[in-house]
C-alpha atoms as a PDB file:
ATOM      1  CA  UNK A   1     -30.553 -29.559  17.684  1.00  0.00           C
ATOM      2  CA  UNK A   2     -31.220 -26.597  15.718  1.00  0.00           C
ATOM      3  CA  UNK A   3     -30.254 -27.913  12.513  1.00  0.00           C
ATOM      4  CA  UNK A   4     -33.201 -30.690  13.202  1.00  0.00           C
ATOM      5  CA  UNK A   5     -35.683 -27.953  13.592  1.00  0.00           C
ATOM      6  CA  UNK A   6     -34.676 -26.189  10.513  1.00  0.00           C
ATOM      7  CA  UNK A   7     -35.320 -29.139   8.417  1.00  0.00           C
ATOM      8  CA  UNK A   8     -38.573 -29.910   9.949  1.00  0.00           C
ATOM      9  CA  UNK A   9     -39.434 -26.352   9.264  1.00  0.00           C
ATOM     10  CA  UNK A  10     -38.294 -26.965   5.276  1.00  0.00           C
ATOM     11  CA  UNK A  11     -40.611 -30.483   5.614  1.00  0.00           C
ATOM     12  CA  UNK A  12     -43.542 -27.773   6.691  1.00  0.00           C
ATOM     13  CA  UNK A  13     -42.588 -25.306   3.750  1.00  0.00           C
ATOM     14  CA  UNK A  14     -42.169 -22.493   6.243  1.00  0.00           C
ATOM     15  CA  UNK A  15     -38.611 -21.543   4.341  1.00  0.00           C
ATOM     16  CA  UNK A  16     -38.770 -18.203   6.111  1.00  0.00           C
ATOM     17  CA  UNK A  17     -38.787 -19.773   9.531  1.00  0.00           C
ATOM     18  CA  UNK A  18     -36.268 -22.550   8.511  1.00  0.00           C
ATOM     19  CA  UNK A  19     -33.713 -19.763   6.889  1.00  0.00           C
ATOM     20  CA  UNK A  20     -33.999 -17.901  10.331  1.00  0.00           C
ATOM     21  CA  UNK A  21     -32.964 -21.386  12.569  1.00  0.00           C
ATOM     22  CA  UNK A  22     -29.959 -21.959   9.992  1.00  0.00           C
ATOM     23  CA  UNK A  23     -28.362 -18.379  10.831  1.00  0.00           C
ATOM     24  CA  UNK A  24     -28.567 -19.771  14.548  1.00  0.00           C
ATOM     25  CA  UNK A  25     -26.694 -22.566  13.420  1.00  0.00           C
ATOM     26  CA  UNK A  26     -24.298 -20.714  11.583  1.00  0.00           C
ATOM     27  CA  UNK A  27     -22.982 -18.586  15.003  1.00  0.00           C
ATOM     28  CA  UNK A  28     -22.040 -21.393  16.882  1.00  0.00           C
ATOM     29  CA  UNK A  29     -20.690 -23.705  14.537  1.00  0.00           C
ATOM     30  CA  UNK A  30     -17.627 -21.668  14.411  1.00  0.00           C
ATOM     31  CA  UNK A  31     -16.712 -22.236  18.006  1.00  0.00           C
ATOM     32  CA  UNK A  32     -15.578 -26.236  16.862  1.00  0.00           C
ATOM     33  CA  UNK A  33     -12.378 -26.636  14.892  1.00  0.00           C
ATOM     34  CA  UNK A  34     -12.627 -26.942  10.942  1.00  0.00           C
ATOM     35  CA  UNK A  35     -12.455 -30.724  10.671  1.00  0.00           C
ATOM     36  CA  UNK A  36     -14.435 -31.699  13.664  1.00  0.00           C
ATOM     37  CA  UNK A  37     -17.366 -33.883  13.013  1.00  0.00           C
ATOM     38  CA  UNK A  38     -19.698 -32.149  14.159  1.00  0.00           C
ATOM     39  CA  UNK A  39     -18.712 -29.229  12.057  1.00  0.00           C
ATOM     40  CA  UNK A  40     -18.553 -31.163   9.289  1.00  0.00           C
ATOM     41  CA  UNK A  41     -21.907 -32.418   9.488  1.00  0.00           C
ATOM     42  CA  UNK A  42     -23.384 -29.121  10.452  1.00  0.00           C
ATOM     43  CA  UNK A  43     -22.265 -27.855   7.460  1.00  0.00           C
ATOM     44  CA  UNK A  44     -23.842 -31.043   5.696  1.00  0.00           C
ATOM     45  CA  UNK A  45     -26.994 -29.771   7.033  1.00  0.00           C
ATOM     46  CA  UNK A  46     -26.239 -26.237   6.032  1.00  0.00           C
ATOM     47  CA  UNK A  47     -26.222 -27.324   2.620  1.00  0.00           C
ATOM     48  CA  UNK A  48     -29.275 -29.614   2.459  1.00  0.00           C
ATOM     49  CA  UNK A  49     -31.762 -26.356   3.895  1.00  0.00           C
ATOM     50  CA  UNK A  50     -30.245 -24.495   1.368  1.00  0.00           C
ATOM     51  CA  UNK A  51     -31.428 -26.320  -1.035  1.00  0.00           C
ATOM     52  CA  UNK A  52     -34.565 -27.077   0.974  1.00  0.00           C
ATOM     53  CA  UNK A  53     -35.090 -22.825   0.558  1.00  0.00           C
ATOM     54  CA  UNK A  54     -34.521 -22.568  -3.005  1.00  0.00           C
ATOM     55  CA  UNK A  55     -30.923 -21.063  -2.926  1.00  0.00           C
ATOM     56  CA  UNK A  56     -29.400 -23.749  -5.403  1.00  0.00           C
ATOM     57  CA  UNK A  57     -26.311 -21.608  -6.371  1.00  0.00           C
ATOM     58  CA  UNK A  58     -25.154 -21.186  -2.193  1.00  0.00           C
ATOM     59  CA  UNK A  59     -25.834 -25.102  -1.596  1.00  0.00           C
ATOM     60  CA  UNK A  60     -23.812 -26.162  -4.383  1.00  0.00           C
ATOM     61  CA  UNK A  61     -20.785 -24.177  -2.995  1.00  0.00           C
ATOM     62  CA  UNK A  62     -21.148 -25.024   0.462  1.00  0.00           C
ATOM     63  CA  UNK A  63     -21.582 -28.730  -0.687  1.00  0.00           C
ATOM     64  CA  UNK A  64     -18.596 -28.540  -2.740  1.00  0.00           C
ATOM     65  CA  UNK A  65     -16.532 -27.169  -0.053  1.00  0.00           C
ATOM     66  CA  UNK A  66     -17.817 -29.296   2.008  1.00  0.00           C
ATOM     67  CA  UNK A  67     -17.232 -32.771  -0.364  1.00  0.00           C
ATOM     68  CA  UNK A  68     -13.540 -31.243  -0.813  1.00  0.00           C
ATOM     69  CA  UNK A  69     -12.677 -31.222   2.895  1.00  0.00           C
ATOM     70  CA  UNK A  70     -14.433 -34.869   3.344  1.00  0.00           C
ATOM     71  CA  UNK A  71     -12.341 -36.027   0.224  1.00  0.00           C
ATOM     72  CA  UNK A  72      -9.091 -34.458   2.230  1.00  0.00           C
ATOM     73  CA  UNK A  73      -9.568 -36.078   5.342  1.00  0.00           C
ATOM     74  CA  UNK A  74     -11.509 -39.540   4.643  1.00  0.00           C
ATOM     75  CA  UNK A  75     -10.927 -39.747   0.992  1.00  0.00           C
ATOM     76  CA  UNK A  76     -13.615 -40.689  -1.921  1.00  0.00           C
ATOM     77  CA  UNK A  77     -14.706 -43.823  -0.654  1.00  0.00           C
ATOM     78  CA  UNK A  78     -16.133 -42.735   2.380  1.00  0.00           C
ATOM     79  CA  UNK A  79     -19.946 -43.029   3.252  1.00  0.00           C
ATOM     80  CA  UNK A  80     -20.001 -38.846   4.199  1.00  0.00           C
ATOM     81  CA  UNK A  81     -18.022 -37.765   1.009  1.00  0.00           C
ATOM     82  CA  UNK A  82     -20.560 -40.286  -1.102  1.00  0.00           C
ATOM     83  CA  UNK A  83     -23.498 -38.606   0.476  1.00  0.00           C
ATOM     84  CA  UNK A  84     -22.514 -35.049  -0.024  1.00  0.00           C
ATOM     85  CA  UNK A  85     -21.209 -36.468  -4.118  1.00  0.00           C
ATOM     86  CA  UNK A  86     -24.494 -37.790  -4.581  1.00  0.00           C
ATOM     87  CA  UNK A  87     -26.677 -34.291  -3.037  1.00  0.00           C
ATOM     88  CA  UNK A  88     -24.544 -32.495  -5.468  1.00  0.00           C
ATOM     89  CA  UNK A  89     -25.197 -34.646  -8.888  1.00  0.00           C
ATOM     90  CA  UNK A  90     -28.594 -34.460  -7.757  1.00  0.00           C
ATOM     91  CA  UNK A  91     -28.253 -30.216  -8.161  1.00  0.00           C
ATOM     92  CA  UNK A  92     -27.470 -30.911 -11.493  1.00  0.00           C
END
């Protein structure tokens, strides 16, 4: 999976290659509807090489759009909103 190879490229500190990969991801992540899954963790992912290449500010948005819709459709107690709660105190 792409988003696999971009984080092994953030593990290697090649940032440049790793912010190339997530654009791929990007493009056809769209094709799934907005609360599928696989979307949803996508965009999980999304988040984490953000941070991974230094752009704090983006990852904390996409997070917190991201911990929004998981809060709307499993609620606050759920293991995938507590994940993406806890990667955003962790920004702070």
């Amino acid at each position: 999976m792409l988003a696999e190879r971009a984080m092994s490229l953030v593990r290697e500190s090649r940032y440049g290659d790793a912010a190339g990969v997530l654009a791929e991801v990007a493009v056809p992540a769209s094709r799934f509807p907005e609360d599928d899954a696989r979307l949803l963790e996508v965009r999980r992912q999304i988040g984490e090489l953000e941070v991974g290449v230094g752009d704090v500010d983006k990852a904390r948005v996409t997070l917190t759009d991201l911990r929004n819709d998981l809060t709307r459709l499993y609620g606050l107690d759920h293991g995938a909103t507590i994940r993406v709660s806890e990667l955003l105190a962790s920004l702070s």
